[in-house]
Protein backbone atom coordinates (compact mmCIF):
# COMPACT_ATOMS: atom_id res chain seq x y z
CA UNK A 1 3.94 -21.37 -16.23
CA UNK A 2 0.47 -20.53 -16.92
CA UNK A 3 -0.41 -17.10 -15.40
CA UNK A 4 -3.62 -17.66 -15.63
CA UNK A 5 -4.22 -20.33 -13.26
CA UNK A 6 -3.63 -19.15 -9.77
CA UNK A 7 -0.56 -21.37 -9.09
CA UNK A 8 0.99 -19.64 -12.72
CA UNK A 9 0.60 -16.48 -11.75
CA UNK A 10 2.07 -16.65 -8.12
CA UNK A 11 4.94 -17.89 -9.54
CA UNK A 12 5.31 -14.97 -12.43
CA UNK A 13 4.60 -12.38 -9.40
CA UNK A 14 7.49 -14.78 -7.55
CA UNK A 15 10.03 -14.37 -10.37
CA UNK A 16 9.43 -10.12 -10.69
CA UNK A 17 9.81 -9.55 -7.20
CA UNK A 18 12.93 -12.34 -8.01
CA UNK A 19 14.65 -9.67 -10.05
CA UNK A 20 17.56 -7.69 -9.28
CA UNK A 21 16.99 -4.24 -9.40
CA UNK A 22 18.98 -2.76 -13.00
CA UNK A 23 17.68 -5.73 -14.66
CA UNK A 24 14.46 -6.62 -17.34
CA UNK A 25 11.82 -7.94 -17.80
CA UNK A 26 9.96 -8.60 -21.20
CA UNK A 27 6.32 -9.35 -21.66
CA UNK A 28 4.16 -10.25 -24.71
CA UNK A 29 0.10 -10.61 -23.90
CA UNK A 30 -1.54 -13.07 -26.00
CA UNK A 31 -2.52 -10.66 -29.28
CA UNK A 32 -4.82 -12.79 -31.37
CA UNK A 33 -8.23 -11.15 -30.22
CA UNK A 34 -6.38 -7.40 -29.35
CA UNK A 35 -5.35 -6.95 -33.73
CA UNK A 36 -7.72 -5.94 -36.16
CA UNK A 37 -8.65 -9.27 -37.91
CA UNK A 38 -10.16 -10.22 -35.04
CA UNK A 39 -12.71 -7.49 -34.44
CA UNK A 40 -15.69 -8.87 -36.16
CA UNK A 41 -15.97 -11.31 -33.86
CA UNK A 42 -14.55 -9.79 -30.62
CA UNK A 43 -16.25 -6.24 -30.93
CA UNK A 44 -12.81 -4.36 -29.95
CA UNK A 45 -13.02 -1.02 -30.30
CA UNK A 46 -11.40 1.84 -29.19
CA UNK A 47 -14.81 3.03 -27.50
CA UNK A 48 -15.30 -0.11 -26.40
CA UNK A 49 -11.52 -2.30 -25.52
CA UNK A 50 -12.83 -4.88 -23.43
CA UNK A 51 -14.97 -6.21 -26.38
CA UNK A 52 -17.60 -9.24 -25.91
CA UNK A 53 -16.87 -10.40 -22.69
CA UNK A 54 -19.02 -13.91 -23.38
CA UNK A 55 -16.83 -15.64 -25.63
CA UNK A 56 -14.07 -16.87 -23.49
CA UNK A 57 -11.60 -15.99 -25.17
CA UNK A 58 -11.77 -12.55 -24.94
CA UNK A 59 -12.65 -12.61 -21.15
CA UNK A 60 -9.45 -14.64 -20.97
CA UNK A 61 -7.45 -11.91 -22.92
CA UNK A 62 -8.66 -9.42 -20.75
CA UNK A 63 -7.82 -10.54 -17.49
CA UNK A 64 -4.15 -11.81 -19.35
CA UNK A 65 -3.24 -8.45 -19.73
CA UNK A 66 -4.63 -7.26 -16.37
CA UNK A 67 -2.48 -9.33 -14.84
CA UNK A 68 0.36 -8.49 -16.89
CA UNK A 69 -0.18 -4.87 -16.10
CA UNK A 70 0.01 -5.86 -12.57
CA UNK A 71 3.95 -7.75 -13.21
CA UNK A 72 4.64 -4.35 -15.02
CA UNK A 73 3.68 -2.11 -12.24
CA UNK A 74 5.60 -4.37 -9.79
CA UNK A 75 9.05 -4.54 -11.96
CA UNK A 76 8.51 -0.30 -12.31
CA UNK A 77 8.42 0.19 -8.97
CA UNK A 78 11.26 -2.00 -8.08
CA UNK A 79 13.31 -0.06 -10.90
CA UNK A 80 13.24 -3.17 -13.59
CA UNK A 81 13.19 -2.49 -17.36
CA UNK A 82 9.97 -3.30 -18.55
CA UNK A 83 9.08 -4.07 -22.62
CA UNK A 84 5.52 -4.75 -23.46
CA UNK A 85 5.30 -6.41 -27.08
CA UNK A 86 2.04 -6.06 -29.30
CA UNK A 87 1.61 -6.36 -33.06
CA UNK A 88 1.19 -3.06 -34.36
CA UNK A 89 -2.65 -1.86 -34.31
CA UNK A 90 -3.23 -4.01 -31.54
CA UNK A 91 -6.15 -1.99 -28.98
CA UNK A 92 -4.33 -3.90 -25.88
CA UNK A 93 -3.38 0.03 -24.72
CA UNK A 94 -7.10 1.10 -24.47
CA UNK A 95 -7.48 -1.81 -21.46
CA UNK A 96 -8.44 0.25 -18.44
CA UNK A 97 -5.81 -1.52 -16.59
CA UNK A 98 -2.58 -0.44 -19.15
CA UNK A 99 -4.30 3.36 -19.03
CA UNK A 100 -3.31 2.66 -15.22
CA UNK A 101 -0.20 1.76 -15.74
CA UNK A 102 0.76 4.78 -17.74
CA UNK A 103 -0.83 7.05 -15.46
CA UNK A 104 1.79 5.14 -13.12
CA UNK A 105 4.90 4.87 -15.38
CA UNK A 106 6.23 6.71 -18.49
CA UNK A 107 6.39 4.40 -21.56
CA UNK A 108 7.54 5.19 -24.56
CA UNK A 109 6.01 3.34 -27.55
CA UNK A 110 8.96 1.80 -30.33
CA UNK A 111 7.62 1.02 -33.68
CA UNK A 112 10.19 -1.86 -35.43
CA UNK A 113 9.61 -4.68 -38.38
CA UNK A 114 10.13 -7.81 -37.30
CA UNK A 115 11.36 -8.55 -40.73
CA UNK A 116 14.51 -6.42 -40.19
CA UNK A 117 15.26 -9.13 -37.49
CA UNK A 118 15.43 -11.66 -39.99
CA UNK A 119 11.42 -12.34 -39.80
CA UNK A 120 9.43 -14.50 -42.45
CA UNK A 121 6.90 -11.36 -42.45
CA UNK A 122 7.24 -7.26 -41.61
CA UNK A 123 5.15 -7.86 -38.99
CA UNK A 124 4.72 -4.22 -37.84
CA UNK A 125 5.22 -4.25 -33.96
CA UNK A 126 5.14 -2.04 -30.87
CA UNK A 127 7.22 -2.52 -28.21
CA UNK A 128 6.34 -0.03 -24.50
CA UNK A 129 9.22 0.49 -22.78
CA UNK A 130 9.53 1.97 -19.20
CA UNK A 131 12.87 3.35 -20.39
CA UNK A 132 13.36 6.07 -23.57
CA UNK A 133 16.94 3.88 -24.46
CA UNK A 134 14.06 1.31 -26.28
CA UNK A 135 14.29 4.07 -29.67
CA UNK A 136 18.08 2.72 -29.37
CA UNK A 137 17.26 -0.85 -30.66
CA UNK A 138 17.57 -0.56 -34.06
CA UNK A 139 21.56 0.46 -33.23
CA UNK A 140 21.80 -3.43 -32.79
CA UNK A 141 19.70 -4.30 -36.21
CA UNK A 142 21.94 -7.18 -37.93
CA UNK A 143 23.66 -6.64 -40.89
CA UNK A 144 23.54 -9.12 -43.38
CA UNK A 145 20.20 -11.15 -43.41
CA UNK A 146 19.27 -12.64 -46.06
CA UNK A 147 15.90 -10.84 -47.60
CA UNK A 148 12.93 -13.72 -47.39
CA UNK A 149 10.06 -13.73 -49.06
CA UNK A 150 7.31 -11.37 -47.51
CA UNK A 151 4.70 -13.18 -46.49
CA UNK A 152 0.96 -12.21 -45.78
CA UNK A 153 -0.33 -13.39 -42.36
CA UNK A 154 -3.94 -13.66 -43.69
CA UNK A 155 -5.84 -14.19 -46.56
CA UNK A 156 -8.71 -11.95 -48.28
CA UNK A 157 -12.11 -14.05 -49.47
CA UNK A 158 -15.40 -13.91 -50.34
CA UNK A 159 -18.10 -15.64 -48.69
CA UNK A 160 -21.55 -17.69 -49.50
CA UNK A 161 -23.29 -14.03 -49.43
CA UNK A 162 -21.05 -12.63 -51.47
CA UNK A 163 -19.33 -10.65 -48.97
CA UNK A 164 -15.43 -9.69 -48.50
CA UNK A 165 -13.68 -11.29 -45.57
CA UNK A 166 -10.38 -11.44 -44.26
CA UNK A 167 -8.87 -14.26 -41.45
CA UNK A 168 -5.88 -15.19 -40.26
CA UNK A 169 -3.57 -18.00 -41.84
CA UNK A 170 -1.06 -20.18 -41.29
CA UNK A 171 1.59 -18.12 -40.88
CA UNK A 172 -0.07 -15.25 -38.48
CA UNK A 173 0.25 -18.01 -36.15
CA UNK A 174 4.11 -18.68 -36.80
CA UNK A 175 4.88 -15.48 -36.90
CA UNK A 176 4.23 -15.08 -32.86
CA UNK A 177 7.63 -16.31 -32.23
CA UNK A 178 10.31 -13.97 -32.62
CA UNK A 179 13.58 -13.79 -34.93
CA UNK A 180 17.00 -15.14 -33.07
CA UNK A 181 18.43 -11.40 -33.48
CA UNK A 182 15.31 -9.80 -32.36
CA UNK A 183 16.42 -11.58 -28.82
CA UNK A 184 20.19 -10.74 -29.23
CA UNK A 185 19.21 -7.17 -29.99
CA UNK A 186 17.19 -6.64 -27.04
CA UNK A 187 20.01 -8.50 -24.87
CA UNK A 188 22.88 -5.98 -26.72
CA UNK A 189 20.90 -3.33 -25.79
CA UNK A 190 19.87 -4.24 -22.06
CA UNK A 191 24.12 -4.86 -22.01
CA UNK A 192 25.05 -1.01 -23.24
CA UNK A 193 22.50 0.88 -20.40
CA UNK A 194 23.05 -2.36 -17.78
CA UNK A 195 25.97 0.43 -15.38
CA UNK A 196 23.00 3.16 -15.77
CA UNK A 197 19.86 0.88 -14.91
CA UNK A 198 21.37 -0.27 -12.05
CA UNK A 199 22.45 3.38 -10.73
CA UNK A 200 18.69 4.44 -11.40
CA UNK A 201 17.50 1.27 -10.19
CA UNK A 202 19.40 2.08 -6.68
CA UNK A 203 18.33 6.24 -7.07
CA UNK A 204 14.51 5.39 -7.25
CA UNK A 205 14.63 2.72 -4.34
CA UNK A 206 16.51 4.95 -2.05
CA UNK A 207 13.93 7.55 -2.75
CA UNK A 208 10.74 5.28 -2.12
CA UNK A 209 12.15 3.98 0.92
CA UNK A 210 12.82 7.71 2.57
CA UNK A 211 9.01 8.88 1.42
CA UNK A 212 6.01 7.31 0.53
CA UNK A 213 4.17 9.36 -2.62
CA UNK A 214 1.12 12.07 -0.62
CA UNK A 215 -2.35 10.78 -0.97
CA UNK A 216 -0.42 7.00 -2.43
CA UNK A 217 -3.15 5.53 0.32
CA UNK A 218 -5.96 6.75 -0.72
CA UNK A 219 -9.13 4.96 -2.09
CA UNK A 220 -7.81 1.21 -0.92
CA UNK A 221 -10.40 -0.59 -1.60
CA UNK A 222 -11.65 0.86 -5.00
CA UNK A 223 -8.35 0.56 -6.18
CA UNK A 224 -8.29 -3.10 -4.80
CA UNK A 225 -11.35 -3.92 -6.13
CA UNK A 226 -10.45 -2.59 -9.53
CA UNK A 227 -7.57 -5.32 -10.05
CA UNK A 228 -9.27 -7.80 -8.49
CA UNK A 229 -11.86 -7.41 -10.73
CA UNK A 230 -10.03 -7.28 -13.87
CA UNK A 231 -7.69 -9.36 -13.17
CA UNK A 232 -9.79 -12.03 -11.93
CA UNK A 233 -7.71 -12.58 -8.55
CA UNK A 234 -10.48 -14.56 -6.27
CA UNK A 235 -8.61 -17.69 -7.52
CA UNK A 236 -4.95 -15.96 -6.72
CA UNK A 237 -5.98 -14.84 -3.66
CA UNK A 238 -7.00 -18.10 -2.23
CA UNK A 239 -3.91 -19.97 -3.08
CA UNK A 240 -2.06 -17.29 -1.60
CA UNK A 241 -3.73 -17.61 1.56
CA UNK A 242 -4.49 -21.32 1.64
């Protein structure tokens, strides 16, 4: 299940081109080195997304979302909902590859809490969604939960120099996995537009398959070489051909 080894992701490109047309698909790129705590030590900027390539994580993070981008451009074109999740103030949208993907397919970007889906923390979050019916989520927002106790994901310090620092704790970690009704909500809400996905799923297919978009051919090989770069797809390509 591991997209990034080559055998993981031929089986996530496997399961997209596995999905009906109408239906979803929801992805969440690792976020720990995209968010703001982590930039003294990644280098993320907007100027610079991609960050310091040399520590391993970060090269790893990189090609992640590549290759999610790739899944996302796939399920678009096959007329599958697509949701993207990041922590709010994450820099994941700067990649090169997700400015391809919107130069590809409209997104609209939802801003929600994740503590109004019964969440530990707020944990501010954007969700980008190939379809506008995303600003209809909060429709499905349960009534009811009980109010926790807010709590920080990192903690503030001062180190041997004297200087102010801030790092993750415990609970930025836990608070990667996602409230029960933030799951029904997004199912509720994939229910109410399923009739209308499917007709527009159907629409755009029809379309494709009677033209094929002027000049869609062009530049081959730089755009091949662009994914296969960032994505790191050597390894993929192998097994695919082995």
């Amino acid at each position: 299940m591991d997209i990034m080894t080559p055998q993981g992701f031929a089986h996530a490109l496997y399961q997209v081109l596995s999905l009906k047309p109408g239906s979803s698909l929801f992805l969440a790129p690792v976020c720990s080195t995209w968010v703001w705590v982590a930039r003294g030590s990644t280098l993320r900027s907007e100027a610079m997304p991609l960050g310091w390539e040399r520590y391993s994580s970060v090269l790893t993070a990189n090609q992640m979302v590549a290759r999610c981008c790739i899944l996302m451009i796939l399920a678009a074109a096959r007329g599958i909902w697509v949701v993207c999740e990041q922590p709010k103030g994450s820099l994941m949208q700067f990649h090169p590859c997700f400015e391809a993907v919107m130069d590809l397919v409209p997104l609209w970007r939802k801003f929600i809490r994740m503590g109004d889906f019964g969440a530990s923390s707020g944990k501010g979050t954007w969700l980008y969604s190939s379809r506008q019916e995303i600003e209809q989520l909060m429709e499905f927002q349960p009534q009811g939960i009980p109010q926790h106790e807010r709590k920080s994901l990192v903690d503030f310090y001062v180190d041997s120099k004297g200087k102010q620092r801030v790092k993750g704790n415990a609970q930025l970690k836990l608070s990667q996995a996602y409230a029960r009704a933030f799951g029904k909500a997004l199912a509720k809400l994939r229910t109410k537009h399923l009739q209308r996905s499917k007709r527009m799923a159907r629409a755009l297919l029809k379309r494709a398959a009677g033209s094929v978009r002027k000049g869609a051919f062009k530049n081959t090989s730089h755009q091949m070489s662009f994914w296969v770069k960032h994505a790191n797809l050597e390894t993929v390509l192998e097994y695919l051909t082995s």
